[in-house]
C-alpha atoms as a PDB file:
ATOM      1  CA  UNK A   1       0.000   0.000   0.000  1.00  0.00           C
ATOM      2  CA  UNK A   2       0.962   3.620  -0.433  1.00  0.00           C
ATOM      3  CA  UNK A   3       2.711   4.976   2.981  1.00  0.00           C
ATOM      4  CA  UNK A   4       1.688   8.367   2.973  1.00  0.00           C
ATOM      5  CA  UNK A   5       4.424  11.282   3.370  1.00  0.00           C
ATOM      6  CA  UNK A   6       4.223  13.049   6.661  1.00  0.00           C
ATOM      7  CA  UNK A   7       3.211  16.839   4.518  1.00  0.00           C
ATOM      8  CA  UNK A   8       0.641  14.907   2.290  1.00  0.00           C
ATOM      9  CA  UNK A   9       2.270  17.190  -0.099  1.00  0.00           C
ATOM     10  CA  UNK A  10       0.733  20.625   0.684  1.00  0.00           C
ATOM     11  CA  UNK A  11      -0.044  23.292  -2.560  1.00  0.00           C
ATOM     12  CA  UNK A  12       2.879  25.382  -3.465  1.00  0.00           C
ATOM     13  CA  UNK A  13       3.429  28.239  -1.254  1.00  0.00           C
ATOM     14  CA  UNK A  14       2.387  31.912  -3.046  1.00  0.00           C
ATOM     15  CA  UNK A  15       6.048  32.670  -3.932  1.00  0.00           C
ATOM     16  CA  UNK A  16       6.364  28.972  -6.098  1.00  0.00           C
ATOM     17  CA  UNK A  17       2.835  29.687  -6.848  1.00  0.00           C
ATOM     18  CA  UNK A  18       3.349  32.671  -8.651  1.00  0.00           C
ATOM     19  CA  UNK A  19       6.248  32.071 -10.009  1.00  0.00           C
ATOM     20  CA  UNK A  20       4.720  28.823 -11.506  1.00  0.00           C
ATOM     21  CA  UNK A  21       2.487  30.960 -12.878  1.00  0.00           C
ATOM     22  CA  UNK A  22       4.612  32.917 -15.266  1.00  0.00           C
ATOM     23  CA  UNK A  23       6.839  29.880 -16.165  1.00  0.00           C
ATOM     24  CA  UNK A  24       4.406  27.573 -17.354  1.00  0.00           C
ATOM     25  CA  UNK A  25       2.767  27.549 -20.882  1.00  0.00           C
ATOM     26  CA  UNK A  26       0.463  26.241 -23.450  1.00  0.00           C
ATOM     27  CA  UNK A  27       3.423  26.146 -25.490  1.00  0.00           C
ATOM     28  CA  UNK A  28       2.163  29.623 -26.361  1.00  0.00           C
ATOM     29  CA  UNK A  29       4.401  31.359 -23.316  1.00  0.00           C
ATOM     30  CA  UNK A  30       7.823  30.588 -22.009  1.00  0.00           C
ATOM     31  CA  UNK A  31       8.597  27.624 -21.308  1.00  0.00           C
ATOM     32  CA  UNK A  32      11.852  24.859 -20.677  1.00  0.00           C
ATOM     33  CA  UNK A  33      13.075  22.439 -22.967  1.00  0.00           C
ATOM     34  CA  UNK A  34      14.635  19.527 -22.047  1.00  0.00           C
ATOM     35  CA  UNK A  35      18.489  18.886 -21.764  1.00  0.00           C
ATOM     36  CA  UNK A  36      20.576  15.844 -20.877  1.00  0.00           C
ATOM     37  CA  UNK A  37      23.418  18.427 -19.259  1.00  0.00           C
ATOM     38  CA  UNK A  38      20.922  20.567 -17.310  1.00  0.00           C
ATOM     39  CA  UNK A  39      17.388  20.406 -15.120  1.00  0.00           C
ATOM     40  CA  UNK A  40      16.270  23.058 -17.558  1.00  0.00           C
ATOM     41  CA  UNK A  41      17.201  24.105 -20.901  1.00  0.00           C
ATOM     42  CA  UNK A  42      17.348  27.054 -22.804  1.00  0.00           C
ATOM     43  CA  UNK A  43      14.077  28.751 -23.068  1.00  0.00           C
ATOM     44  CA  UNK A  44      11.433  28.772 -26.121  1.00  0.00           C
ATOM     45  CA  UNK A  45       8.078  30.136 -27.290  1.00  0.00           C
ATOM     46  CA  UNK A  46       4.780  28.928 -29.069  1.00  0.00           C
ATOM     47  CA  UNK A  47       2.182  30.490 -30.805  1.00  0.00           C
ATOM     48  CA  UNK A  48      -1.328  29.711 -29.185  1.00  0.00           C
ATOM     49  CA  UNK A  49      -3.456  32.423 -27.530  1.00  0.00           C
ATOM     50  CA  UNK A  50      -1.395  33.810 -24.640  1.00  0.00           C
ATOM     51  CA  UNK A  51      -4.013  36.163 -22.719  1.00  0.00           C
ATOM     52  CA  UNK A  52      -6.229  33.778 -23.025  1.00  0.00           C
ATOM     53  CA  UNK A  53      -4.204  30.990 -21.074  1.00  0.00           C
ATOM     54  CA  UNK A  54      -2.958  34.086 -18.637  1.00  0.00           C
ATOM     55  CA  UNK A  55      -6.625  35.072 -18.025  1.00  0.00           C
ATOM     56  CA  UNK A  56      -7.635  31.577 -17.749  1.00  0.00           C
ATOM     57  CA  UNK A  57      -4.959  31.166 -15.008  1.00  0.00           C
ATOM     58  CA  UNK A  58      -5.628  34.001 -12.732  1.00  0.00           C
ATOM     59  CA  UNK A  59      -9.625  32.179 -13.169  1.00  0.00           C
ATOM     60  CA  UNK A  60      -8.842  29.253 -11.676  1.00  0.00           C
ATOM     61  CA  UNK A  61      -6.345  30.395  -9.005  1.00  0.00           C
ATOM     62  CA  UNK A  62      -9.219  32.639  -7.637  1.00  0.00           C
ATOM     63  CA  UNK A  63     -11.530  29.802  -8.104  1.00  0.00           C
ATOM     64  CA  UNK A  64      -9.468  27.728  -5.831  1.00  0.00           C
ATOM     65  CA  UNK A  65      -9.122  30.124  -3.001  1.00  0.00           C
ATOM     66  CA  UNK A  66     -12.327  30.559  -2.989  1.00  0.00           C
ATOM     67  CA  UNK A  67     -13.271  27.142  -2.346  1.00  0.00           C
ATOM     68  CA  UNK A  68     -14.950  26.261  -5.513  1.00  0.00           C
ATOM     69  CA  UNK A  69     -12.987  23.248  -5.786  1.00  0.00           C
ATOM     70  CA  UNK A  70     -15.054  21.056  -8.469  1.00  0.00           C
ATOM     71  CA  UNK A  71     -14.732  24.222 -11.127  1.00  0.00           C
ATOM     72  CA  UNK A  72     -10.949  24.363 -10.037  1.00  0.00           C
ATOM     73  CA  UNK A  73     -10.347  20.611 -11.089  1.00  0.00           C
ATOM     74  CA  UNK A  74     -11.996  20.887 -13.538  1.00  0.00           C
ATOM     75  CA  UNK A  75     -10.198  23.619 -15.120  1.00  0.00           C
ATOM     76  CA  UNK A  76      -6.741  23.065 -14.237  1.00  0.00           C
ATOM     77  CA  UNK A  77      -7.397  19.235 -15.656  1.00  0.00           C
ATOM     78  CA  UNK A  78      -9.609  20.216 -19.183  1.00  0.00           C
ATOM     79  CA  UNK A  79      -8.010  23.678 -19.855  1.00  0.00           C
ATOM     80  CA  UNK A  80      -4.793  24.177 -18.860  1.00  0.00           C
ATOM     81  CA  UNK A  81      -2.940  20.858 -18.047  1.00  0.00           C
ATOM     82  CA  UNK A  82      -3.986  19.287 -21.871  1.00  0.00           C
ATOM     83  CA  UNK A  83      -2.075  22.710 -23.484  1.00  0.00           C
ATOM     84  CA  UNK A  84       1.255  22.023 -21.300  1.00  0.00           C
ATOM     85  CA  UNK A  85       0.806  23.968 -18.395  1.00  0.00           C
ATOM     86  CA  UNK A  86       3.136  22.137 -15.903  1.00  0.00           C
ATOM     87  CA  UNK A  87       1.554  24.195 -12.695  1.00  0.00           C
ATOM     88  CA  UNK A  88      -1.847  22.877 -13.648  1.00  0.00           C
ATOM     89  CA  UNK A  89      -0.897  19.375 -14.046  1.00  0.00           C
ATOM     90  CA  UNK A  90       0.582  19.753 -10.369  1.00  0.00           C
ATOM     91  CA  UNK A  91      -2.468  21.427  -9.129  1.00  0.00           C
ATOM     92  CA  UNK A  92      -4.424  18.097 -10.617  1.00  0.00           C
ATOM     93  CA  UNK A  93      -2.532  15.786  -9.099  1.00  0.00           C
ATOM     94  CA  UNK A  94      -2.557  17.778  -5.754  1.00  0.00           C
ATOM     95  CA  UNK A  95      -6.126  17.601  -5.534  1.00  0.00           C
ATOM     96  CA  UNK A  96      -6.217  13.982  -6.688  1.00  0.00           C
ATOM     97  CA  UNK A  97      -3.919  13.657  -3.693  1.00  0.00           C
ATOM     98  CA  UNK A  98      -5.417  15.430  -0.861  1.00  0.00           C
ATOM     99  CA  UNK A  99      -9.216  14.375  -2.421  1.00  0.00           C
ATOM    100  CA  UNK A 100      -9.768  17.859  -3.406  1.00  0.00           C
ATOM    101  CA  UNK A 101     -12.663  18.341  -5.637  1.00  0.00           C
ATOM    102  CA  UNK A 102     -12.529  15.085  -6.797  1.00  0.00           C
ATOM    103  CA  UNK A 103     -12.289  11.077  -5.425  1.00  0.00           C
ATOM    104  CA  UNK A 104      -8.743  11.178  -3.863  1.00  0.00           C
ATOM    105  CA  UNK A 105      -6.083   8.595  -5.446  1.00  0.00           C
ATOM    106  CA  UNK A 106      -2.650   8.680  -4.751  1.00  0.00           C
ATOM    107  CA  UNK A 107      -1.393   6.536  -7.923  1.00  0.00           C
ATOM    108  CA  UNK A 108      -3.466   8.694 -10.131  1.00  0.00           C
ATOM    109  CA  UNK A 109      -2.004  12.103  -8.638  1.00  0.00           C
ATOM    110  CA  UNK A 110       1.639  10.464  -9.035  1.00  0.00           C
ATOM    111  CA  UNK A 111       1.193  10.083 -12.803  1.00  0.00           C
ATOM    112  CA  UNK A 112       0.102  13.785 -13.013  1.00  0.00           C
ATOM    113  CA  UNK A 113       2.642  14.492 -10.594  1.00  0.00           C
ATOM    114  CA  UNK A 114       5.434  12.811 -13.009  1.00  0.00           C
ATOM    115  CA  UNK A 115       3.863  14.642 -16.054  1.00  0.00           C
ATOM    116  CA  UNK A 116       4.036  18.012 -14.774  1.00  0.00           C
ATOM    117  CA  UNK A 117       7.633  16.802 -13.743  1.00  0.00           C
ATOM    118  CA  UNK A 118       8.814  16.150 -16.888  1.00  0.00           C
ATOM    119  CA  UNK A 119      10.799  19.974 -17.904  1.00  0.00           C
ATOM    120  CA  UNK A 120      12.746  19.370 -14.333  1.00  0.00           C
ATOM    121  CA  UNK A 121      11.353  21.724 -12.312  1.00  0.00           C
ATOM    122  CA  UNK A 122      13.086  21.468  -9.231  1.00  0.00           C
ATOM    123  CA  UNK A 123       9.740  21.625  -6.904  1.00  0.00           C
ATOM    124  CA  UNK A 124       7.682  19.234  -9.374  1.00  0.00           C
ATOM    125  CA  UNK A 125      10.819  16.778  -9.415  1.00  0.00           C
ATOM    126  CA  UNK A 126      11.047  16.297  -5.484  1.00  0.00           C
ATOM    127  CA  UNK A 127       7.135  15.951  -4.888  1.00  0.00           C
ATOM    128  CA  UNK A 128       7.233  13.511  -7.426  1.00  0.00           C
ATOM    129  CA  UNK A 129       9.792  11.621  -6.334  1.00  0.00           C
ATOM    130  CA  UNK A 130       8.421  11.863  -2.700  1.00  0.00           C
ATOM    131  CA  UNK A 131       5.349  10.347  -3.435  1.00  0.00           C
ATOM    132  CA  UNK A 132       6.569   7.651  -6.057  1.00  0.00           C
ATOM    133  CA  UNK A 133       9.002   6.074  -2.669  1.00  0.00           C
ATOM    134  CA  UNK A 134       6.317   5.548  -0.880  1.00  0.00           C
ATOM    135  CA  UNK A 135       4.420   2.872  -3.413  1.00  0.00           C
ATOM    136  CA  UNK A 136       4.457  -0.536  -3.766  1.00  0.00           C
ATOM    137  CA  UNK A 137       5.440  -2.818  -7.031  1.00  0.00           C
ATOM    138  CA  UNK A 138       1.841  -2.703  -7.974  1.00  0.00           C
ATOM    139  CA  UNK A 139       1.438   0.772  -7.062  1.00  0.00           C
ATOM    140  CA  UNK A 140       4.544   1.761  -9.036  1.00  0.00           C
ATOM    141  CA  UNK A 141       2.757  -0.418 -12.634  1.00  0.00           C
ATOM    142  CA  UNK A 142      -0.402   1.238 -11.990  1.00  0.00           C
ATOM    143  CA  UNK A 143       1.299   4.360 -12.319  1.00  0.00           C
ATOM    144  CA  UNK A 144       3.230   3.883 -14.930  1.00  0.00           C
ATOM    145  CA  UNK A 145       0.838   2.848 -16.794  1.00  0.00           C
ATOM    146  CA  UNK A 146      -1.147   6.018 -16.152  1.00  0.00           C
ATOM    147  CA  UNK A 147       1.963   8.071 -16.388  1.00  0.00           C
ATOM    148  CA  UNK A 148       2.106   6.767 -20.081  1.00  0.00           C
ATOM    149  CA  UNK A 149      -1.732   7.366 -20.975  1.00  0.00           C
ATOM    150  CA  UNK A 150      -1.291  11.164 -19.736  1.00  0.00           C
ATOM    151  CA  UNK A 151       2.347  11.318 -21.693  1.00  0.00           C
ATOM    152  CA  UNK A 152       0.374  10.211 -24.943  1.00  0.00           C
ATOM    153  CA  UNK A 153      -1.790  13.364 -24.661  1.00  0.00           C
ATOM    154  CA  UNK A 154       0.127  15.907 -22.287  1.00  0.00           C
ATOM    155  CA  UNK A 155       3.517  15.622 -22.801  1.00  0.00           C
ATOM    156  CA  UNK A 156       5.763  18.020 -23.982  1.00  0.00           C
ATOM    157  CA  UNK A 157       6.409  16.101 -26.924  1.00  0.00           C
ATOM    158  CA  UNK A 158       2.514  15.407 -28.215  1.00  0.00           C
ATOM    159  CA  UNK A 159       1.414  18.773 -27.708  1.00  0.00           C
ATOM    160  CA  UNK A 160       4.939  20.064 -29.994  1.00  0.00           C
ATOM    161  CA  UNK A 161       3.668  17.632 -32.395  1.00  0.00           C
ATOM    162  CA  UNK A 162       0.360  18.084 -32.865  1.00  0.00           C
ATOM    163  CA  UNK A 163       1.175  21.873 -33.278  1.00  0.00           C
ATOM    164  CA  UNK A 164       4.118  21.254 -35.631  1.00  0.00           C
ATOM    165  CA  UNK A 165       0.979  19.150 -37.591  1.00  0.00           C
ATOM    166  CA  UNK A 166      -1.815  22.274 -37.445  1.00  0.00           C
ATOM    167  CA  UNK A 167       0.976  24.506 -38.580  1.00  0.00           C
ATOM    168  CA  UNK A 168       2.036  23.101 -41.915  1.00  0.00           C
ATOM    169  CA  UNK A 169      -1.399  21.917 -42.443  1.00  0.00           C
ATOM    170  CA  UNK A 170      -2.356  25.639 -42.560  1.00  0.00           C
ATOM    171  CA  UNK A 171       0.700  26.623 -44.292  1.00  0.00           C
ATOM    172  CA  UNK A 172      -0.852  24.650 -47.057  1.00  0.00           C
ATOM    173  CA  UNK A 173      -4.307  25.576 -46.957  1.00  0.00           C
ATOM    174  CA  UNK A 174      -3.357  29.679 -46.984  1.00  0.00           C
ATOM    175  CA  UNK A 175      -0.409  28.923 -49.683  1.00  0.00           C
ATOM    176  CA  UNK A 176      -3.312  27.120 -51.937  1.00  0.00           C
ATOM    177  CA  UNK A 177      -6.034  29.682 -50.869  1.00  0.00           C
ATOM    178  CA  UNK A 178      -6.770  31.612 -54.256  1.00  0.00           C
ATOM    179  CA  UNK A 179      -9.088  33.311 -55.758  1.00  0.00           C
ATOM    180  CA  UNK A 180     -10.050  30.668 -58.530  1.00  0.00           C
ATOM    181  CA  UNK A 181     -10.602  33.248 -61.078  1.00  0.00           C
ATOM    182  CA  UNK A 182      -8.011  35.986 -59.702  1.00  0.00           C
ATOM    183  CA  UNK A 183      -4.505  35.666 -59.145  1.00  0.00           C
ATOM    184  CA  UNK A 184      -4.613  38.589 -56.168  1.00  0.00           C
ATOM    185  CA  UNK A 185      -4.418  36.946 -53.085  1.00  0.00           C
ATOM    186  CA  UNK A 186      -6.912  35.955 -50.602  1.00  0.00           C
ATOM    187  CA  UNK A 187      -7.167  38.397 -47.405  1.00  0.00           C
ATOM    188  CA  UNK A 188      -7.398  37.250 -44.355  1.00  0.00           C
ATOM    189  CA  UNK A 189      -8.555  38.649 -40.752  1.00  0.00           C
ATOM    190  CA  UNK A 190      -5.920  37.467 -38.175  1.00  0.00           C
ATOM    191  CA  UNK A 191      -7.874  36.801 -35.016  1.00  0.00           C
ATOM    192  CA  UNK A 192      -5.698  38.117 -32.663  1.00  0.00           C
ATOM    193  CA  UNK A 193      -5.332  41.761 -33.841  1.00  0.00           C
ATOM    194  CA  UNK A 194      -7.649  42.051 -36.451  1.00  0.00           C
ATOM    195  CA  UNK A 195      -5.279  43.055 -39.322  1.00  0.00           C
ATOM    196  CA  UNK A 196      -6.084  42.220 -42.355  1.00  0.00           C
ATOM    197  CA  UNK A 197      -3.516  39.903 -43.922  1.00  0.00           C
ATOM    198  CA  UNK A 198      -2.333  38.423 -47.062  1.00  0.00           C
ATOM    199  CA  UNK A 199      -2.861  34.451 -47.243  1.00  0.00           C
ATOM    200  CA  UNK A 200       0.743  34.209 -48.393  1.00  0.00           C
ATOM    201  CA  UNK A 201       1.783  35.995 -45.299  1.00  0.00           C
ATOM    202  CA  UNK A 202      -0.559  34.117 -43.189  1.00  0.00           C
ATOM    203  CA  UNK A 203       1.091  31.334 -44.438  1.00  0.00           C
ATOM    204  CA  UNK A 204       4.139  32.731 -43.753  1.00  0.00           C
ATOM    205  CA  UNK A 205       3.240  33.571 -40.165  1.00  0.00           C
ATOM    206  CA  UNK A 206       2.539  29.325 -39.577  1.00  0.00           C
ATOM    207  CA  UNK A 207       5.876  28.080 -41.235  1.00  0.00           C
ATOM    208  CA  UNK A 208       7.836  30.123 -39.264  1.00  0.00           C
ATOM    209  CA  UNK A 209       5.821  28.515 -36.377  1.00  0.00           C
ATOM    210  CA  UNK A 210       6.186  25.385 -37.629  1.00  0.00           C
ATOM    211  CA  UNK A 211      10.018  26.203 -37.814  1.00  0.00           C
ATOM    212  CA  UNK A 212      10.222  27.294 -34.166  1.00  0.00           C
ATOM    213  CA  UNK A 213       7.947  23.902 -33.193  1.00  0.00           C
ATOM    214  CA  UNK A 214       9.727  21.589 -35.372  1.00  0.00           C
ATOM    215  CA  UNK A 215      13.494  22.899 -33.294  1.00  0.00           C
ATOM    216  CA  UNK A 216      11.953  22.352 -29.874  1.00  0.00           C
ATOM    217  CA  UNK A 217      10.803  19.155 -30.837  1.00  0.00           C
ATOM    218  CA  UNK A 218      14.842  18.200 -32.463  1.00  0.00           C
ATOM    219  CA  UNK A 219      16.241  19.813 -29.162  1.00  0.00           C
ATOM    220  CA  UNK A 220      13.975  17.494 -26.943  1.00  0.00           C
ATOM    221  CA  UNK A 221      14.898  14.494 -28.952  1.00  0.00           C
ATOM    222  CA  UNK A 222      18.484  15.441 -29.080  1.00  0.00           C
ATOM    223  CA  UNK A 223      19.493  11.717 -29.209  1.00  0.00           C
ATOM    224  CA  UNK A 224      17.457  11.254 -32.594  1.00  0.00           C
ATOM    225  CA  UNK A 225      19.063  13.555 -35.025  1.00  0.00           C
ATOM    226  CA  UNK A 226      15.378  15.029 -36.224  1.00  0.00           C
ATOM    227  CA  UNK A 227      16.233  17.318 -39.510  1.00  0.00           C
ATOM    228  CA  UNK A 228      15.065  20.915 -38.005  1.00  0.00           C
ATOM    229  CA  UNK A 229      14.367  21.691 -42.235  1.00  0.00           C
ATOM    230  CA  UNK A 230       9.994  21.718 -42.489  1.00  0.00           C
ATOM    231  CA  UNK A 231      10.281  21.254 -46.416  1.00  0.00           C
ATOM    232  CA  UNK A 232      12.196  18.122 -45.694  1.00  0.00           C
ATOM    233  CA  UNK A 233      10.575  16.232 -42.130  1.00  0.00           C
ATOM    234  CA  UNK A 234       8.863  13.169 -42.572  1.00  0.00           C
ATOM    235  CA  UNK A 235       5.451  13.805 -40.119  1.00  0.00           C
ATOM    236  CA  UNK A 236       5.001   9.916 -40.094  1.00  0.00           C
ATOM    237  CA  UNK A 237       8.261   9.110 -39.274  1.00  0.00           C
ATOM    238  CA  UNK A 238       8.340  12.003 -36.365  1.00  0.00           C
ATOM    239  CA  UNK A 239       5.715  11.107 -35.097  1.00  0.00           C
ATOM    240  CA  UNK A 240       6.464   7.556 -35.020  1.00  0.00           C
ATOM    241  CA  UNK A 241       9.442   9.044 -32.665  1.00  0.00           C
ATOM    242  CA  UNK A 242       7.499  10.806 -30.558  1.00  0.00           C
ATOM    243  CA  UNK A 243       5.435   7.775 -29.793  1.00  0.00           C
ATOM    244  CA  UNK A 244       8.376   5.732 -29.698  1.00  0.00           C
ATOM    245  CA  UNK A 245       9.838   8.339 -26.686  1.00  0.00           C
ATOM    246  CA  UNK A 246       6.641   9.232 -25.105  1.00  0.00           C
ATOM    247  CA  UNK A 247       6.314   5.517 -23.916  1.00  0.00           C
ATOM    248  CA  UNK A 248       9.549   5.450 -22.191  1.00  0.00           C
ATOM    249  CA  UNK A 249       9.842   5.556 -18.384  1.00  0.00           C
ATOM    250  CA  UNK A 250      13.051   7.035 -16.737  1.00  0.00           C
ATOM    251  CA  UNK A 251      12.216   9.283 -14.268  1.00  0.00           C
ATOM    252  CA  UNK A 252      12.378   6.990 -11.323  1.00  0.00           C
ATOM    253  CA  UNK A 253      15.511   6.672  -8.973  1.00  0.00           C
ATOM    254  CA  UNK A 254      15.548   3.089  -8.172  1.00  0.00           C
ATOM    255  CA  UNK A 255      15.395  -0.469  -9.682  1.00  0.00           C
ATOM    256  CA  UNK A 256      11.988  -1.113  -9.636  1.00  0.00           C
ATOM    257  CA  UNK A 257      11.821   0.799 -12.980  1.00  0.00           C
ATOM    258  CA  UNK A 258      13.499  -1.852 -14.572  1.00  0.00           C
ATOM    259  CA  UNK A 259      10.906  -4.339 -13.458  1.00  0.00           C
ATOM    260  CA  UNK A 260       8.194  -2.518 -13.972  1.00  0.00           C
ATOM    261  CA  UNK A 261       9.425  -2.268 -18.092  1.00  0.00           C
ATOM    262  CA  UNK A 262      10.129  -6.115 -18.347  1.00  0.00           C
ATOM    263  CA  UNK A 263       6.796  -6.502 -16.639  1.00  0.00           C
ATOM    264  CA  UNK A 264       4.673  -4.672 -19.217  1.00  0.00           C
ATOM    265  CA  UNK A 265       7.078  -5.943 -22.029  1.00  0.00           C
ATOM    266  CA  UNK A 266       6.031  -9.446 -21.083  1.00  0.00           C
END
């Protein structure tokens, strides 16, 4: 059974909180990328709707001191934590944890705990690794194989991915959108200013998105040699990759890891 930890793992304090805050991303703000030499690596930026997530944010934060813990969960685990925000997919395993707005489980709040672990935050690694000493070999499976189902959907890596897709998708829809008996180009209203814009700088505006997605995804999978070139990646073979790496387990610190991956192999 799971031995639980003396703290039961309070919420961050307001500092952490806050701090949290302005770190973590829906790939749209600042954010960490992963690196072998370092608990964080150099720093990057995405494209998708940053006032929104920042507004969204503040929401639930306020929800949560408030007491309105149902909304709270369900925010932090349908809003925020699917879009990569690493505070939120603490804050969802916290209150799977401590029973919070939800049914409490402890394996279930270690897989969260692990995912929102993943860019090395310092506070997200120890909590995690707090929690995962106190389990059991079936405990430790369980959550592994939870871990992986969130990793699938969550993780740095899908999220990059399924961006990198949406962006040269578009690229090609706004470099093929013409005017079928004019050769002037379409315009288009960008949503987040309201300019009007050119589809061929539209298009523009996604491959260089695409470009900036497609190098955070090489530098996270520094071991696999990913061409950073968008006119030459392979999406089926990248994303073959990704679900190759997203499957992996090798964030715990003792042996049981390598029982619980012959164990699932088998």
């Amino acid at each position: 059974m799971c031995q639980q930890t003396p703290e039961r793992m309070p919420k961050l304090n307001q500092a952490s909180r806050q701090a949290c805050l302005l770190l973590v991303t829906t790939l749209s703000m600042v954010c960490f990328a992963h690196s072998a030499s370092a608990q964080t690596g150099g720093s990057f930026y995405g494209s998708r709707g940053d006032s929104a997530t920042l507004n969204t944010q503040q929401k639930v934060e306020a929800l949560y001191e408030q007491g309105d813990y149902e909304r709270a969960f369900f925010i932090y685990q349908s809003e925020l934590a699917p879009v990569g925000d690493k505070y939120a997919q603490y804050m969802v395993g916290f209150m799977y944890l401590t029973g919070t707005g939800v049914d409490e489980d402890a394996v279930l709040a270690s897989a969260w705990y692990r995912l929102a672990a993943e860019r090395s935050y310092p506070e997200f690694v120890t909590i995690r690794d707090q929690l995962l000493a106190g389990f059991d070999e079936p405990e430790l499976l369980r959550s592994d194989t939870l871990y992986r189902e969130l990793r699938r959907k969550y993780s740095d890596l899908a999220i990059l991915m399924r961006l990198l897709k949406e962006d040269i998708a578009a690229t090609h829809v706004q470099t093929g959108s013409r005017l079928s008996n004019s050769s002037a180009p379409v315009s288009i209203l960008d949503p987040h200013t309201g300019d009007s814009l050119t589809s061929d700088h539209y298009a523009r505006q996604f491959r260089k998105q695409a470009e900036e997605h497609l190098k955070l995804l090489s530098a996270i999978l520094a071991d696999r040699n990913i061409d950073t070139d968008v006119d030459k990646i392979n999406l089926k073979e990248l994303q073959a990759i990704v679900d190759e790496e997203v499957e992996k387990i090798d964030d715990r610190n003792d042996k049981r890891n390598e029982t619980a991956e012959l164990a699932i192999e088998r």
